[in-house]
C-alpha atoms as a PDB file:
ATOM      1  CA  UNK A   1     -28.150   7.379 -92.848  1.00  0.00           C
ATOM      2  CA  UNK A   2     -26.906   7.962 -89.157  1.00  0.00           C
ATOM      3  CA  UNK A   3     -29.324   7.634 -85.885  1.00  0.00           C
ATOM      4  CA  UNK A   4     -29.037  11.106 -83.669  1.00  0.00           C
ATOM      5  CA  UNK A   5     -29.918  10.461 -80.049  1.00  0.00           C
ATOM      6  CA  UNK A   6     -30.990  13.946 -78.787  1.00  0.00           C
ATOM      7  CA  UNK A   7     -31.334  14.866 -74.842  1.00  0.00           C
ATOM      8  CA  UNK A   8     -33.070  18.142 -74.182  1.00  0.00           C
ATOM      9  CA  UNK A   9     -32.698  19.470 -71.203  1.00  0.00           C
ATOM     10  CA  UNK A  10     -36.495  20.620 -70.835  1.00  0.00           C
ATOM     11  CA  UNK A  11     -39.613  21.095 -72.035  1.00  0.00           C
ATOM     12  CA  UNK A  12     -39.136  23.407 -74.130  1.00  0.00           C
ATOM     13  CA  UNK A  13     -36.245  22.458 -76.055  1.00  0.00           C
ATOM     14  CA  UNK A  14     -38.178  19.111 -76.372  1.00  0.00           C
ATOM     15  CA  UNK A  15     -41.208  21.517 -78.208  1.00  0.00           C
ATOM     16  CA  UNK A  16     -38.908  22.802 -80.295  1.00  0.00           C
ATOM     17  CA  UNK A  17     -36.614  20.177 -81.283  1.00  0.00           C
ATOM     18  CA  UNK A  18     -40.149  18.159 -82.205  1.00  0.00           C
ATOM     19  CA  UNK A  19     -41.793  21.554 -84.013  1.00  0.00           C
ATOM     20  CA  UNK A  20     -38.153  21.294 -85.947  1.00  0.00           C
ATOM     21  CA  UNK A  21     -38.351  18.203 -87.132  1.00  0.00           C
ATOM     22  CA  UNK A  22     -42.061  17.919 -88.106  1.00  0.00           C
ATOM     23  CA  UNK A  23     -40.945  20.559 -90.277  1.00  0.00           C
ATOM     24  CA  UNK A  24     -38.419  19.207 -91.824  1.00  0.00           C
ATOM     25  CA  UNK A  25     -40.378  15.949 -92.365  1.00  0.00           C
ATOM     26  CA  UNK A  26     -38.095  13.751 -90.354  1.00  0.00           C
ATOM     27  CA  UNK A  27     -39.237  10.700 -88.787  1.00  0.00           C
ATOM     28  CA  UNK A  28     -39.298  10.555 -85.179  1.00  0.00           C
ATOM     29  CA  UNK A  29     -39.360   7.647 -82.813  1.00  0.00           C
ATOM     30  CA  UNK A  30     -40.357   8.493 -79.571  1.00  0.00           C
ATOM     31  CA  UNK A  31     -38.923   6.745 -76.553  1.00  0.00           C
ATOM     32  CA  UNK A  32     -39.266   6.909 -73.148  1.00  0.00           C
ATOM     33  CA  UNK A  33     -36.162   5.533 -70.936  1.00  0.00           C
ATOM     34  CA  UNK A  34     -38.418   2.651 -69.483  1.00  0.00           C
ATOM     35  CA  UNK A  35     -39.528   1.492 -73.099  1.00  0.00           C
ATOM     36  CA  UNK A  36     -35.334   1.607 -73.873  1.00  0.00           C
ATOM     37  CA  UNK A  37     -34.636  -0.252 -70.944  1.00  0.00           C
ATOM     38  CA  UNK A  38     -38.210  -2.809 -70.920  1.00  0.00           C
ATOM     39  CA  UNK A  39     -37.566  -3.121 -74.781  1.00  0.00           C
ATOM     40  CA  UNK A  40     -36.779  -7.062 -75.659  1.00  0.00           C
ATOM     41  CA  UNK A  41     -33.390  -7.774 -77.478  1.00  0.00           C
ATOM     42  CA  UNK A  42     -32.663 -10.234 -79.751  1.00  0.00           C
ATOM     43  CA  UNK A  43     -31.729 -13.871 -78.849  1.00  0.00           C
ATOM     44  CA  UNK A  44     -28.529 -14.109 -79.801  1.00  0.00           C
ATOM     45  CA  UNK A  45     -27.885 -10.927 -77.797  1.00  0.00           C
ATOM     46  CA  UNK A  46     -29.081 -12.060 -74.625  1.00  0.00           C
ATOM     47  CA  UNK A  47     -27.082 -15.074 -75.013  1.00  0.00           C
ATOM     48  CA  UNK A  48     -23.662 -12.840 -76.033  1.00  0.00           C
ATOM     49  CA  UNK A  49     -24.342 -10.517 -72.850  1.00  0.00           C
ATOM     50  CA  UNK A  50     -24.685 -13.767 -70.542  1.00  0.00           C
ATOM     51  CA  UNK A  51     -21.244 -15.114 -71.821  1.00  0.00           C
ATOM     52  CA  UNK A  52     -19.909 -12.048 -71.218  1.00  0.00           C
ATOM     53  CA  UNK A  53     -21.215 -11.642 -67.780  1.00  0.00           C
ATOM     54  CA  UNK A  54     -20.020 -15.360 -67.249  1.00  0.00           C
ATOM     55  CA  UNK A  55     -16.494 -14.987 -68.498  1.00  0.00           C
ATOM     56  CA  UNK A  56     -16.179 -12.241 -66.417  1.00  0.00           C
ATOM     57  CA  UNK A  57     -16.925 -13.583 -63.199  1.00  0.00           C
ATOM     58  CA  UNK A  58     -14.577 -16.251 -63.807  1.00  0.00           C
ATOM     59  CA  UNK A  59     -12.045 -13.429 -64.732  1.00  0.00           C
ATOM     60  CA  UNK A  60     -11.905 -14.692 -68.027  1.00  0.00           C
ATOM     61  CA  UNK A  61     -12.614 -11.769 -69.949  1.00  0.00           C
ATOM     62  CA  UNK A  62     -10.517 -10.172 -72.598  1.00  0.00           C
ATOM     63  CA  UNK A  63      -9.405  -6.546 -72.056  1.00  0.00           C
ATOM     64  CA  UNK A  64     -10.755  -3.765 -74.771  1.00  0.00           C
ATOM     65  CA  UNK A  65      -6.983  -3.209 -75.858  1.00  0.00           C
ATOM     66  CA  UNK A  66      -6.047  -6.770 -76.486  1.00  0.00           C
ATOM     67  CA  UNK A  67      -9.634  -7.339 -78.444  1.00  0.00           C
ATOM     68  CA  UNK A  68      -9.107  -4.621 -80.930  1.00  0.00           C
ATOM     69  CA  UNK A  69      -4.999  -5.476 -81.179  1.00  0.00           C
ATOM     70  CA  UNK A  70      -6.381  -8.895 -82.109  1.00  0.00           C
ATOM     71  CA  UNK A  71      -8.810  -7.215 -84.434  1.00  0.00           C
ATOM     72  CA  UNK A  72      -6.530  -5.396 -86.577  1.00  0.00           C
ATOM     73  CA  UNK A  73      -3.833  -8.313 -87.149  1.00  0.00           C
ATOM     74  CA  UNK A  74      -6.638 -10.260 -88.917  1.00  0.00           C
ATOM     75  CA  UNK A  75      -7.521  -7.611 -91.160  1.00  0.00           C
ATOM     76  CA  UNK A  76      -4.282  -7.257 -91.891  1.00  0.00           C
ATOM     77  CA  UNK A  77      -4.218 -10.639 -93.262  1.00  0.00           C
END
């Protein structure tokens, strides 16, 4: 199944977009953007995002375009 993200712009689309889906029986996970943001992530995430950061400051990261060009030759193999 997919995740929707949904951003109403008020109140009241908030009302209805929750009086919608109680309806339909869909479950909802509420969020707040602080819980989002204060929310703790996985080790090995942390640790990805810091070697990241790293490379980059030593201008050692790899451009989006060259990534994915490298992606697609090894499934090609």
């Amino acid at each position: 199944m997919e995740t929707l993200v949904i951003h109403p712009e008020d109140a009241e689309q908030l009302e209805t977009i929750k009086t919608i889906l109680k309806a339909l029986k869909v479950k909802v996970e509420v969020f707040s953007g602080t819980n989002m943001v204060n929310e703790e992530l996985p080790q090995y995430v942390t640790n990805l995002m810091n070697k990241a950061l790293k490379e980059a400051d030593q201008n050692q990261a790899t451009q989006h375009e060259d990534f994915m060009a490298e992606v697609k030759n090894r499934l090609k193999k």
